[in-house]
C-alpha atoms as a PDB file:
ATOM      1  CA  UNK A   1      77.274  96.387  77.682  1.00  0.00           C
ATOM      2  CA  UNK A   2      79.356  97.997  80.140  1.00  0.00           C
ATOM      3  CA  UNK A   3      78.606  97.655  83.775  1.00  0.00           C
ATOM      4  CA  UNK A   4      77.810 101.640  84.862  1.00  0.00           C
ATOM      5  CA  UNK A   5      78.934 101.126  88.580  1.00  0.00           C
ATOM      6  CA  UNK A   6      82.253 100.034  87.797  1.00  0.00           C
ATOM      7  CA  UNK A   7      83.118 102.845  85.764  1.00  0.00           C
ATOM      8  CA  UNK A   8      81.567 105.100  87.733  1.00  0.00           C
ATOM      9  CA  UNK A   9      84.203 103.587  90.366  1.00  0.00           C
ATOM     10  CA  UNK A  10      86.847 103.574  88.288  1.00  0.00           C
ATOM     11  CA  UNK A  11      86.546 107.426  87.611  1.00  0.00           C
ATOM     12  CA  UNK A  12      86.397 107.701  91.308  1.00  0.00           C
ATOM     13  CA  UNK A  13      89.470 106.119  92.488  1.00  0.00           C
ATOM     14  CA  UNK A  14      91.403 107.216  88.574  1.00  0.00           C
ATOM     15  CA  UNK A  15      91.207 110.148  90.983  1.00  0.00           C
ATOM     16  CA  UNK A  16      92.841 110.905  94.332  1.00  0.00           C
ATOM     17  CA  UNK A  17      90.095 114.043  95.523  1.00  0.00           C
ATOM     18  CA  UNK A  18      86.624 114.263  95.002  1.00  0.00           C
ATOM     19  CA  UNK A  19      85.327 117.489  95.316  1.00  0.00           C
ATOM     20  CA  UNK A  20      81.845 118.576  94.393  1.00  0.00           C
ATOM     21  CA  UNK A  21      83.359 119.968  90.914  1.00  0.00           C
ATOM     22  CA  UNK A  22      85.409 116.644  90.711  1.00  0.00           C
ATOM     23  CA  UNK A  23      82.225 114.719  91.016  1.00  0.00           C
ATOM     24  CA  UNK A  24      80.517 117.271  88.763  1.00  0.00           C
ATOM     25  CA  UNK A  25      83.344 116.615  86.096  1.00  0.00           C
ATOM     26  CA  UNK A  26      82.300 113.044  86.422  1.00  0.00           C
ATOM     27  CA  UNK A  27      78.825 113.323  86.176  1.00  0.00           C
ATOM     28  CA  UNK A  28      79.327 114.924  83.021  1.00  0.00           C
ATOM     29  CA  UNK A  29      81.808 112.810  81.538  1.00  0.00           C
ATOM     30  CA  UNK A  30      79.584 109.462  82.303  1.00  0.00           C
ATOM     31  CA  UNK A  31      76.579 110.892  81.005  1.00  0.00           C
ATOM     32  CA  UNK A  32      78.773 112.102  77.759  1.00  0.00           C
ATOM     33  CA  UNK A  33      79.626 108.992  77.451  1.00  0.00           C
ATOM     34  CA  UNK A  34      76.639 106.551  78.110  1.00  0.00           C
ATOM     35  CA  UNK A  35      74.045 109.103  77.672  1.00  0.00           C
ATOM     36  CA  UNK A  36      70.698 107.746  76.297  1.00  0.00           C
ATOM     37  CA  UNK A  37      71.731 104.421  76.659  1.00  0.00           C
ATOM     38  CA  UNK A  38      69.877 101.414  78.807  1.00  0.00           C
ATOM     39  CA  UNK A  39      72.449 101.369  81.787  1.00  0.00           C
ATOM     40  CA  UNK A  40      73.822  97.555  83.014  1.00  0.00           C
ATOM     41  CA  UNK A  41      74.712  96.874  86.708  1.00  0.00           C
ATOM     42  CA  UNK A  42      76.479  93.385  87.511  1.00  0.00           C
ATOM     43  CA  UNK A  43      74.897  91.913  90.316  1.00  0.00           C
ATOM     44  CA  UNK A  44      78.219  91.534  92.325  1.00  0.00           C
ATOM     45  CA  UNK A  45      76.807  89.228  94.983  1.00  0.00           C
ATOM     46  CA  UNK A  46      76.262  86.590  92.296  1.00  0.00           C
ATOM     47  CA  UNK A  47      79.619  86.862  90.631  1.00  0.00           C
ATOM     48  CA  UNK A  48      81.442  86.274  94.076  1.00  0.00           C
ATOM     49  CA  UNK A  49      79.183  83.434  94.854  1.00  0.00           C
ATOM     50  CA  UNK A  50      80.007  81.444  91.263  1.00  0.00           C
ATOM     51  CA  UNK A  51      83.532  82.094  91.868  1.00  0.00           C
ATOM     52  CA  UNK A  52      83.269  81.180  95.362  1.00  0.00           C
ATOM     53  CA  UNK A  53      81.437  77.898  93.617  1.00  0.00           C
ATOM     54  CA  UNK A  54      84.329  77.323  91.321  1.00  0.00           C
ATOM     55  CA  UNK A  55      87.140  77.633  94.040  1.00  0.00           C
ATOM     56  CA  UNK A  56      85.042  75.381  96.468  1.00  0.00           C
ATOM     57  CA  UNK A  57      84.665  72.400  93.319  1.00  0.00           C
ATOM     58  CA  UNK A  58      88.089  72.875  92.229  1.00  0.00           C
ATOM     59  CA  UNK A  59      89.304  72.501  95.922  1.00  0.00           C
ATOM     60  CA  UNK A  60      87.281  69.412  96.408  1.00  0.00           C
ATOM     61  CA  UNK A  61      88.159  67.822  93.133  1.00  0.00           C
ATOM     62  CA  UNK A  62      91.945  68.411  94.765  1.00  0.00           C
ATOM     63  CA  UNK A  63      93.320  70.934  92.990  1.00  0.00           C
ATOM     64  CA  UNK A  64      95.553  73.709  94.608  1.00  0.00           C
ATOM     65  CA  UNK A  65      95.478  77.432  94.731  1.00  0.00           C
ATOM     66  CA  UNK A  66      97.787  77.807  92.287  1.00  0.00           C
ATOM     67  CA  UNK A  67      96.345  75.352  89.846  1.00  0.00           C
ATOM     68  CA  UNK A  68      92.604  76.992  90.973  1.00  0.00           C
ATOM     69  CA  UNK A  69      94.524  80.358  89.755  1.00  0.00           C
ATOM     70  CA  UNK A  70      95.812  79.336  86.602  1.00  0.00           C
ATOM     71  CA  UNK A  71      93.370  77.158  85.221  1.00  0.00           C
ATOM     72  CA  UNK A  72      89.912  79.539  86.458  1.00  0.00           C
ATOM     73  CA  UNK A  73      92.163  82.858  85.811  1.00  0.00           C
ATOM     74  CA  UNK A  74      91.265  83.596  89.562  1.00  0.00           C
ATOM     75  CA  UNK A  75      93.995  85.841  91.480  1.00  0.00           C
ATOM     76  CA  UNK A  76      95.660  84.383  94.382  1.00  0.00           C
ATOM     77  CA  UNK A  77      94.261  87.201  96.591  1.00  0.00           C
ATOM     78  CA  UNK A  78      90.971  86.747  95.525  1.00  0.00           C
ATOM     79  CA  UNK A  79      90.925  82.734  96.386  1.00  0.00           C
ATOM     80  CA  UNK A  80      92.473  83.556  99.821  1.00  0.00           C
ATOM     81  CA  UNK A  81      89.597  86.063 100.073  1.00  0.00           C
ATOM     82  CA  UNK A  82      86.798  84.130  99.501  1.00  0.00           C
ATOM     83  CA  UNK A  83      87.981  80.892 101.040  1.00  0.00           C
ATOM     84  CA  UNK A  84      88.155  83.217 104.324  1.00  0.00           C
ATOM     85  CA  UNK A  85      84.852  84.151 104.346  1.00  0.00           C
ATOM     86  CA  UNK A  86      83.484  83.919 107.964  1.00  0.00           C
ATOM     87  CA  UNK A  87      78.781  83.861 107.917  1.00  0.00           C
ATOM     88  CA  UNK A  88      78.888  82.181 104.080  1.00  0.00           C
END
């Protein structure tokens, strides 16, 4: 099942002005598309904490960022990211 707000993002930023027609053109094209259906949103909090959980154990168990990257299929910028994390 496809999450709803990420491709109602990604039609967002696929385009560089949103206008009230733009948005309208949207609108219609989402609801062509997922019309009827039972609509799926990722809790994003709870994906950033697991990988935050994965860097953390891999980083304790010794690895490096690079091996974190390759082996979890985690981009460098997003390890940097959530490593920073100042109030977590």
């Amino acid at each position: 099942m496809t999450d709803i707000i990420s491709r109602i993002i990604k039609q967002f930023i696929d385009r560089a002005e949103v206008t009230p027609s733009v948005a309208g053109e949207i609108e219609k094209t989402i609801r062509q598309q997922y019309g009827g259906e039972q609509a799926y949103i990722a809790k994003r909090c709870a994906l950033v904490e697991s990988k935050k959980q994965t860097i953390n154990n891999a980083l304790c168990a010794g690895r490096n960022i690079q091996q974190i990257e390759q082996l979890h299929d985690i981009p460098r910028s997003t390890i940097y990211r959530l490593i920073n994390r100042k109030g977590d």
